[in-house]
Protein backbone atom coordinates (compact mmCIF):
# COMPACT_ATOMS: atom_id res chain seq x y z
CA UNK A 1 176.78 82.35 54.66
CA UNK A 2 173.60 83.61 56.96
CA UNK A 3 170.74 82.23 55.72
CA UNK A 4 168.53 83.21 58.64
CA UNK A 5 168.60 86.42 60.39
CA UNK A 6 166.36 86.91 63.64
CA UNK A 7 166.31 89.62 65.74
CA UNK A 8 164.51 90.22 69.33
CA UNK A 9 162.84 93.09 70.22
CA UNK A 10 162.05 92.88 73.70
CA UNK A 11 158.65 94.98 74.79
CA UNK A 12 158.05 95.86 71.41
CA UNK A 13 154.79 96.86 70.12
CA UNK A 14 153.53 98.22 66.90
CA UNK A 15 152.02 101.52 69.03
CA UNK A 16 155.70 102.40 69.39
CA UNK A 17 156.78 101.28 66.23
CA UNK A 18 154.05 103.21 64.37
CA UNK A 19 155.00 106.41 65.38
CA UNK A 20 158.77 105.79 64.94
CA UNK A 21 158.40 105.41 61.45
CA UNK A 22 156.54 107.93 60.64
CA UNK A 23 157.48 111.89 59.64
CA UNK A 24 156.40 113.43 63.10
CA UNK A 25 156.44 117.30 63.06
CA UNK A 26 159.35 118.80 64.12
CA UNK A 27 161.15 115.17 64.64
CA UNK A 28 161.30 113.28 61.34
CA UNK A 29 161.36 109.87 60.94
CA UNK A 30 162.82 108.24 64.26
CA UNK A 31 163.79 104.75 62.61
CA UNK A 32 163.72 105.17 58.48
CA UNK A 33 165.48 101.69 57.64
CA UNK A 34 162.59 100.09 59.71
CA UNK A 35 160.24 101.97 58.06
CA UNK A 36 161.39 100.65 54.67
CA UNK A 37 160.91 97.44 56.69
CA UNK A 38 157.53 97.33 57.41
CA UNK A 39 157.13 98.71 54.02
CA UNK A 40 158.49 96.16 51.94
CA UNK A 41 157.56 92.94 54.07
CA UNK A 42 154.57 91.65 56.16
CA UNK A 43 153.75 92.06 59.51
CA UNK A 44 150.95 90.97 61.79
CA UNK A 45 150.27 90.66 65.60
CA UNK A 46 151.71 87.77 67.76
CA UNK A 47 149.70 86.69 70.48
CA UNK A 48 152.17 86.18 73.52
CA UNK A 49 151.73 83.52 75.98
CA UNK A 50 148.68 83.48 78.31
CA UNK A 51 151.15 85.00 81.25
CA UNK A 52 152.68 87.41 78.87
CA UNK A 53 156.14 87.27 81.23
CA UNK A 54 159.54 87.64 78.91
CA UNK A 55 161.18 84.29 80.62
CA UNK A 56 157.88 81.90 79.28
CA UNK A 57 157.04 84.23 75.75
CA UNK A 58 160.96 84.00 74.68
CA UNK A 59 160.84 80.12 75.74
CA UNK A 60 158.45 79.46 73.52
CA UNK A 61 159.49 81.31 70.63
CA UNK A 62 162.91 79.20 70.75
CA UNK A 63 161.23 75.95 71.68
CA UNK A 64 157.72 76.51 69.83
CA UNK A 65 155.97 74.72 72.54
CA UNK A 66 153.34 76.65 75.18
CA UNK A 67 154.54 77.02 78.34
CA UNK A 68 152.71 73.78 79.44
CA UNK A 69 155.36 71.74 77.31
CA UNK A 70 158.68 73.84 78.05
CA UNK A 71 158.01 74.22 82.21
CA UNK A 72 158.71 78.15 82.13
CA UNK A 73 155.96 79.97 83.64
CA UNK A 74 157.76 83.02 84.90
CA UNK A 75 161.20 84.70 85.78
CA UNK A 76 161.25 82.62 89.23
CA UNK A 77 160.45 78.96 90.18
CA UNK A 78 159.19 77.75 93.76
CA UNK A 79 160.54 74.92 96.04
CA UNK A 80 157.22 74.79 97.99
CA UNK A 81 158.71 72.62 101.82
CA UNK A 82 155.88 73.04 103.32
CA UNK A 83 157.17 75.53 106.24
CA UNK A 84 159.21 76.91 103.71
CA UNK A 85 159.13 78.12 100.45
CA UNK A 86 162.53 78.94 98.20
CA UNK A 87 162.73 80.40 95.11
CA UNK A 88 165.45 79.69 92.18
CA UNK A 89 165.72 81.81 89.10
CA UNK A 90 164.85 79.52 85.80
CA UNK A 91 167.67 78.87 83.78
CA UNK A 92 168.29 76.24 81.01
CA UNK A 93 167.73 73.07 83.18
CA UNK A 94 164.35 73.99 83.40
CA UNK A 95 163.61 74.28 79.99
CA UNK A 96 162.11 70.85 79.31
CA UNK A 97 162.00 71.10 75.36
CA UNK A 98 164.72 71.36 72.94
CA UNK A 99 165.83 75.24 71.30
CA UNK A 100 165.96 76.26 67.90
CA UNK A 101 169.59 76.37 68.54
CA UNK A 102 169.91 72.64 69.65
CA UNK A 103 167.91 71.55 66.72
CA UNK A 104 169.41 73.53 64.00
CA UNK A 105 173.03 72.53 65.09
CA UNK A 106 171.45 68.72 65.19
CA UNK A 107 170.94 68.98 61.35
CA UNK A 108 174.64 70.56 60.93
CA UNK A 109 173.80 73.81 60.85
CA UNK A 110 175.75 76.68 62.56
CA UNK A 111 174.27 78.84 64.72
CA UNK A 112 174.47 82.13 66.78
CA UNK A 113 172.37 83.32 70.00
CA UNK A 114 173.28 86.68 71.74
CA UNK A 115 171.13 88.07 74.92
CA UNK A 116 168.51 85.66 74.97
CA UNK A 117 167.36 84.55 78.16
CA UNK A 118 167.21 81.26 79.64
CA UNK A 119 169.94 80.03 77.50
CA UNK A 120 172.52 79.51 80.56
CA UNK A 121 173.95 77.22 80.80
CA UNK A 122 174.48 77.17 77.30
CA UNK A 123 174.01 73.72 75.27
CA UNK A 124 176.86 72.55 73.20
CA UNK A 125 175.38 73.83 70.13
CA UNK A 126 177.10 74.17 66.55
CA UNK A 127 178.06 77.54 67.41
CA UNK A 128 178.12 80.68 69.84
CA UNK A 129 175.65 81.30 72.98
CA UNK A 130 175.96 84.81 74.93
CA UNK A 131 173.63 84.32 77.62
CA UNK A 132 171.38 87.60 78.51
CA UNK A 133 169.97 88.30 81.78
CA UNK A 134 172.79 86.97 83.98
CA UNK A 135 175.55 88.69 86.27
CA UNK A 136 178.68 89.58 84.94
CA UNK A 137 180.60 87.14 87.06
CA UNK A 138 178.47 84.46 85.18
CA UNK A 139 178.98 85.42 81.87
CA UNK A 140 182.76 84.01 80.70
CA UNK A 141 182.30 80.65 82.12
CA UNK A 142 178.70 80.82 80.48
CA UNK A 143 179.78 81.86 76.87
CA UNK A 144 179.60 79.25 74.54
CA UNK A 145 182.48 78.59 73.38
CA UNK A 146 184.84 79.89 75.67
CA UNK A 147 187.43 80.92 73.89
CA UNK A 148 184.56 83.05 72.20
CA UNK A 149 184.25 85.49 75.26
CA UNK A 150 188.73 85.89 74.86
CA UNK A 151 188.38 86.49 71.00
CA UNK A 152 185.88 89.50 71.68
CA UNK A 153 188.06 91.00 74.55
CA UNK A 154 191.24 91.05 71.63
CA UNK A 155 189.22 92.08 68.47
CA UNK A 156 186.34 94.44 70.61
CA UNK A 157 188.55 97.63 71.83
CA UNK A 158 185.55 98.79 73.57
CA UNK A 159 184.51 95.27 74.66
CA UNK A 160 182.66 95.81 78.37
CA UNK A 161 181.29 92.55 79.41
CA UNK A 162 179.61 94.27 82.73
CA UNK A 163 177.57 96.21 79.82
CA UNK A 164 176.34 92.96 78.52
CA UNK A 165 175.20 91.66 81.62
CA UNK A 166 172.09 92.34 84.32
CA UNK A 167 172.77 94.41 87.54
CA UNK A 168 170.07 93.04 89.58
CA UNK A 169 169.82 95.89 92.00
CA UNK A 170 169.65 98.46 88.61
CA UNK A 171 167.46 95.78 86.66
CA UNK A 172 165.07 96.72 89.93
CA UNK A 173 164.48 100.76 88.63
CA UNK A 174 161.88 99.36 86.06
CA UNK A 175 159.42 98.98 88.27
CA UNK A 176 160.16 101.76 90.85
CA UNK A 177 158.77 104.89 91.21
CA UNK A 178 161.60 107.42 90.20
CA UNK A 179 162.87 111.09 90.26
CA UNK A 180 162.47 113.03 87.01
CA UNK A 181 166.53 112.83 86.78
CA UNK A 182 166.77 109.27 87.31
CA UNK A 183 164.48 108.37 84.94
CA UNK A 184 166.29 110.44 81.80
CA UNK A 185 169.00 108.38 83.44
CA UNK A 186 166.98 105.12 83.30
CA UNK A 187 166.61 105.45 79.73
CA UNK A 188 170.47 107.00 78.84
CA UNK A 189 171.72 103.41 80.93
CA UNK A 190 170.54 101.40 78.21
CA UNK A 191 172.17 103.24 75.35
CA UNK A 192 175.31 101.37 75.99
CA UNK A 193 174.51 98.46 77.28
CA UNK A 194 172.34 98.24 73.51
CA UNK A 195 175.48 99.21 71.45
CA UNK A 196 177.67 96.17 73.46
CA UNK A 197 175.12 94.08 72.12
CA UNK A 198 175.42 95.29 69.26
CA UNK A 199 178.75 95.14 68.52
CA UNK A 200 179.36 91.69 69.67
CA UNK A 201 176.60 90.80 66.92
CA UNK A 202 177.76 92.54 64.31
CA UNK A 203 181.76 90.64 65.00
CA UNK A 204 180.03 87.50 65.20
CA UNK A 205 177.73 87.78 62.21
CA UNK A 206 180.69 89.54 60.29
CA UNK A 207 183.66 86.29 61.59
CA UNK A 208 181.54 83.48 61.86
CA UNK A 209 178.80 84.04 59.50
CA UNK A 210 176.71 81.43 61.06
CA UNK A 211 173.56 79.83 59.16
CA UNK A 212 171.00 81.19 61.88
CA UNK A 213 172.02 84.68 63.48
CA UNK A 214 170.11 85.45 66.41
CA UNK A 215 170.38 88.55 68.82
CA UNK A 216 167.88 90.02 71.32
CA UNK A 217 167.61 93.78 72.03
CA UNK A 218 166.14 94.18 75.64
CA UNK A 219 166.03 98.04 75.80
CA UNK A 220 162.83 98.48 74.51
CA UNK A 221 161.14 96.82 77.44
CA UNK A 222 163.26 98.40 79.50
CA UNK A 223 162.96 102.34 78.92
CA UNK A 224 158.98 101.43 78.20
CA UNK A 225 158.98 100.66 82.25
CA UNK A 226 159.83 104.22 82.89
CA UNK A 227 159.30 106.11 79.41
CA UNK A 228 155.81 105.30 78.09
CA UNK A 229 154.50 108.64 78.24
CA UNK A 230 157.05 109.70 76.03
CA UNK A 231 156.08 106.47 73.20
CA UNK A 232 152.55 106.14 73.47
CA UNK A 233 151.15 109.17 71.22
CA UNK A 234 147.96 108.88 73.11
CA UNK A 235 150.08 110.10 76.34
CA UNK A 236 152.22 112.28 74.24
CA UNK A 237 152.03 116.55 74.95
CA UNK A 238 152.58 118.93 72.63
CA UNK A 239 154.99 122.00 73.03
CA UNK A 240 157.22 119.89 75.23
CA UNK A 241 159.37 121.65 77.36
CA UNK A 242 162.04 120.92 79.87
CA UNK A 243 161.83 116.91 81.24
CA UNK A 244 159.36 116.16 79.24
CA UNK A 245 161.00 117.13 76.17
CA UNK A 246 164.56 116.13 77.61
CA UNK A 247 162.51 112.55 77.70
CA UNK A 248 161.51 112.41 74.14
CA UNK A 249 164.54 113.35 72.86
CA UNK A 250 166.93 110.42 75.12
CA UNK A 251 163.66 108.23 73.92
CA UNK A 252 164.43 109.05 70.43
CA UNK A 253 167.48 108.80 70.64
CA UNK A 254 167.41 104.98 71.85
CA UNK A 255 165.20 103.92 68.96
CA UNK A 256 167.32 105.92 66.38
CA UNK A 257 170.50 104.53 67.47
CA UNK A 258 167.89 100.70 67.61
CA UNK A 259 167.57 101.48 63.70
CA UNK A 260 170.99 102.10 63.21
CA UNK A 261 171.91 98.73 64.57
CA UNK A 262 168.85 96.98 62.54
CA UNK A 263 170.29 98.28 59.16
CA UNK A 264 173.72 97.21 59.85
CA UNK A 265 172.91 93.71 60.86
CA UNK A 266 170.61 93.52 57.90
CA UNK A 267 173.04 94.74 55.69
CA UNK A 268 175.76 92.43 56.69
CA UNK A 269 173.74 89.28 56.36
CA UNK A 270 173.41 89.90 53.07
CA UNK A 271 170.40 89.80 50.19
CA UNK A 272 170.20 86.45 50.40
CA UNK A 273 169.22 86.10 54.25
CA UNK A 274 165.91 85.49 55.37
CA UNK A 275 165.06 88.20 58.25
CA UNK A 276 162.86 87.89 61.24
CA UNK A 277 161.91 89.98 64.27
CA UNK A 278 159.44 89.36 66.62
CA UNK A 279 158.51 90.57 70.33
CA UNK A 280 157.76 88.18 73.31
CA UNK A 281 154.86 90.70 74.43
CA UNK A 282 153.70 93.84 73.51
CA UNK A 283 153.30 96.93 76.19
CA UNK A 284 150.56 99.35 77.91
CA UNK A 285 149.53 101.84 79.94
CA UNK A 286 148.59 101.22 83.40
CA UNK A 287 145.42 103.08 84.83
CA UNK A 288 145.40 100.99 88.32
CA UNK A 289 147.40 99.06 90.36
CA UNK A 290 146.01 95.88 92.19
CA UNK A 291 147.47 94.81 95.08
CA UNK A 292 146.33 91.29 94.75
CA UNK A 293 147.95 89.96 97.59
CA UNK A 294 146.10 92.11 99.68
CA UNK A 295 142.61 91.07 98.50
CA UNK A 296 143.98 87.59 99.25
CA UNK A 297 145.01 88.47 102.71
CA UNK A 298 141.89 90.53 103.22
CA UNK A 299 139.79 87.34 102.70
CA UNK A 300 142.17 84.72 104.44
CA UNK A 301 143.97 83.02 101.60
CA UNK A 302 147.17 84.16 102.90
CA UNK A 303 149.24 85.37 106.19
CA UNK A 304 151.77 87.83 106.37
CA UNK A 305 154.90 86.85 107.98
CA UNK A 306 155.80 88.71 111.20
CA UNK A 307 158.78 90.46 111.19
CA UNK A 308 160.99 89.63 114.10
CA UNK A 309 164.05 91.68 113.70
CA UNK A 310 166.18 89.04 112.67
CA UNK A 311 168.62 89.15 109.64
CA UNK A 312 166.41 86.58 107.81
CA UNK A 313 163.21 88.59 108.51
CA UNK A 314 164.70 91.93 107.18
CA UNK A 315 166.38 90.56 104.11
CA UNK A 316 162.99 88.87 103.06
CA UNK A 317 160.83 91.99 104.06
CA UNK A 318 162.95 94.13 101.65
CA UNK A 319 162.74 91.46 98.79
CA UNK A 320 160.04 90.92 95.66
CA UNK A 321 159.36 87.55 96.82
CA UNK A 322 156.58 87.38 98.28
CA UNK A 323 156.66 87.48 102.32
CA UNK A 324 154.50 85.27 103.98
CA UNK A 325 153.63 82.89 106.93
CA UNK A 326 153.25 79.44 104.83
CA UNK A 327 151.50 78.15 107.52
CA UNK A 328 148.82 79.84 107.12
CA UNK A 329 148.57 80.31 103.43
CA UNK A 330 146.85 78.89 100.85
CA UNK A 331 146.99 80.65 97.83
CA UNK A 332 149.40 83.41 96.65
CA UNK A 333 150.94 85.25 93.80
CA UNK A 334 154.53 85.15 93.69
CA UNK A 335 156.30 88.53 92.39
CA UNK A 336 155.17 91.86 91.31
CA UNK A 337 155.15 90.17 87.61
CA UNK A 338 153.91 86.36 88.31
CA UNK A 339 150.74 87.55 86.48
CA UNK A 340 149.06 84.03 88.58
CA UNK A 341 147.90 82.83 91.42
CA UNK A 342 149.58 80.18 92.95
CA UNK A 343 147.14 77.20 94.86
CA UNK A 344 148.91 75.76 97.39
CA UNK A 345 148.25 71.67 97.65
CA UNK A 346 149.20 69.33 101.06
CA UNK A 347 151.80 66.32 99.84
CA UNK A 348 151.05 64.28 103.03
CA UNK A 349 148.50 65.24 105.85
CA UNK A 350 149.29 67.63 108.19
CA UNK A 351 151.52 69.95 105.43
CA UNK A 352 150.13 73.59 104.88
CA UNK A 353 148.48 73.97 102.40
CA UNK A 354 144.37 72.46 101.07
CA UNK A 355 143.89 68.66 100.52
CA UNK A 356 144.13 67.58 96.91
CA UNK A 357 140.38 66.55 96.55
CA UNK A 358 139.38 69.71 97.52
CA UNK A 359 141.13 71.53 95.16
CA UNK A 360 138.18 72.10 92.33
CA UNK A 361 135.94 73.44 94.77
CA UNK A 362 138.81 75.61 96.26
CA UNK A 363 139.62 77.01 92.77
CA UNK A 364 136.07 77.47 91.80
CA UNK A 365 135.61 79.57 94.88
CA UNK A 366 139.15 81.54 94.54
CA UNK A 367 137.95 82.91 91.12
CA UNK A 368 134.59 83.26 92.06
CA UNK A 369 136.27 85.87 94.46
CA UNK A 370 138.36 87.66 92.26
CA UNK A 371 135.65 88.56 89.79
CA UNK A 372 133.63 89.78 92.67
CA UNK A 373 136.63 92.13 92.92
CA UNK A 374 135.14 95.44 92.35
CA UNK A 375 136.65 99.16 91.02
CA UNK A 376 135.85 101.46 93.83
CA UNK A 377 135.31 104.49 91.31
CA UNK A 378 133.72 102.71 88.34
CA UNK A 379 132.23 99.82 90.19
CA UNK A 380 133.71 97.68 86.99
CA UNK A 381 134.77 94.35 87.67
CA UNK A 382 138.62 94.69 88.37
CA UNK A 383 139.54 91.09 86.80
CA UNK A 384 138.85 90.38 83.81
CA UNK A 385 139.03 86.74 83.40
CA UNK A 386 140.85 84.19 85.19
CA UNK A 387 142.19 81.37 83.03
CA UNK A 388 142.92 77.87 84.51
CA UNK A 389 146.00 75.99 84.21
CA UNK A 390 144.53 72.93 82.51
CA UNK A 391 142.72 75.04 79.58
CA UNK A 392 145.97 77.60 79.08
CA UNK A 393 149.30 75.91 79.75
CA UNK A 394 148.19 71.58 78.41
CA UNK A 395 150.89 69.30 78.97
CA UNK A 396 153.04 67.55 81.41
């Protein structure tokens, strides 16, 4: 029987969540078994890790180590070659500290984790692992156990493993600027790809009835990319008409259908179980965009990398990496969502990059120029804070 029930909620935040559950004029109550939720057992805000990323937050919620002890920092690692610099999407072999899954099936308990990141490939746990946030040509050979992925294509009539997986190029639309049309659609592409998820939970939990059940629904993060002004009632119009009431209502719809799934799972664990959610960060508005690689080009920590027509050139221009000319770069930030900046140090004189004594003083001046980082408007400090490696992420 399922003693332990957890269940991701990807993006989720209790600004949403709030105003789901309550009875909203002319709409109801979006999510009413979540309601009773929050009614009947305790909540409270989790603080996410200092780079709140989804690859490093949902690391160490399954490890319960800081990102300092697990080595996940963000959806992308770095080969820095000096001349060169590659990047590798983090996958299990990075993970440096033992799951919940690993540990749990170590004291012979059975165990179930569906669409959780960095969980490819899968350990030989006492159990089932469905990998999220890889291709679909990854995920059979990547199912733990095998024969797991063939059971769910004979018992599942609407089994679609291409729902389950990422499309990398579509994965890309949450952080584009898009039409009216293809945002509805941004939002309508997760329906299914939810109710997959879903499904395959509620056949495991229902067949296997492992000891800890664990699923992950991603959705949330993903229509918040391109939906918030339709969630956050701070945003929110009244006497919506045409998109932006075509929006609330797909928006609604997600969340309704999210409940749905909630009270099904919940139900078919049983009285007995134990049940958890949680979030790996919570979500925003944004007033202003920062192009911080700019400021860092603007005051010589970085070169861009000339573009000379060739294959190699184009295909890097085009990506999210970030494009530079390592030999004249010193300090960087990776992606679009690295949330750090990344200090280039020389292994062996004569490599790019700043000489490992000087690296205090570097630092020390690098943040001393980011909080001189001004608004232009408000004349506010653009940045915050800037937190140091040592003091946020201890460890190896």
């Amino acid at each position: 029987m399922t003693s332990t029930l957890f269940i991701g909620l990807d993006g989720c935040t209790f600004t949403v969540l709030n105003e789901m559950v309550r009875d909203l004029p002319g709409e109801g109550i979006t999510m009413p078994f979540m309601k009773k939720v929050l009614e009947n057992g305790v909540r409270a805000k989790l603080r996410s890790t200092p780079n709140p990323l989804t690859p490093p937050a949902w690391c160490s919620i399954m490890t319960g180590k800081n990102p300092g002890a697990h080595g996940v920092f963000d959806f992308i690692r770095a080969e820095d070659k000096g001349g060169e610099v590659f990047w590798t999407l983090y996958d299990a072999r990075d993970v440096d500290s033992e799951m919940i899954w690993s540990i749990a099936s170590r004291k012979k308990k059975t165990v179930a984790a569906l669409n959780f990141p960095l969980t490819a490939p899968p350990p030989d746990v006492n159990g089932a692992i469905i990998p999220g946030f890889i291709p679909a040509k990854h995920l059979r050979r990547n199912t733990h156990p095998r024969e797991l992925f063939e059971r769910l294509k004979q018992n599942l009539p609407d089994f679609k493993p291409k729902e389950l997986a990422w499309d990398f190029d579509n994965e890309k639309q949450a952080l584009e600027a898009l039409s009216p049309e293809d945002t509805a659609n941004w939002v309508r592409y997760h329906l299914p790809r939810e109710e997959q998820w879903f499904k395959v939970a509620e056949y495991v939990l229902a067949n296997d009835k492992p000891d800890l059940m664990a699923v992950m629904f991603d959705g949330v993060d993903k229509i918040q990319h391109q939906a918030w002004p339709w969630l956050d009632p701070e945003l929110l119009t009244e006497n919506r008409e045409g998109h932006d009431k075509a929006m609330r209502e797909v928006c609604r719809e997600y969340f309704a259908n999210l409940d749905g799934y909630i009270e099904r799972l919940v139900t078919l664990a049983g009285p007995e179980a134990q049940v958890f959610f949680a979030s790996d960060h919570g979500f925003t508005a944004s007033t202003d965009v920062l192009r911080i690689n700019s400021f860092l080009a603007d005051l010589g920590y970085l070169t861009w990398a000339k573009n000379d027509g060739s294959e190699q050139a184009l295909r890097r221009e085009a990506s999210d990496f970030a494009n530079l000319d390592w030999s004249k770069t010193t300090a960087y930030c990776r992606t679009p969502s690295s949330n750090g900046i990344h200090i280039r140090v020389a292994e062996k004189p004569g490599d790019p990059g700043i000489d490992a004594k000087d690296y205090d003083t570097f630092r020390d001046k690098l943040i001393a120029d980011l909080k001189s980082l001004k608004h232009p408007e408000s004349g506010a400090p653009f940045v915050a804070d800037v937190l140091k490696r040592e003091e946020w992420f201890p460890g190896p």
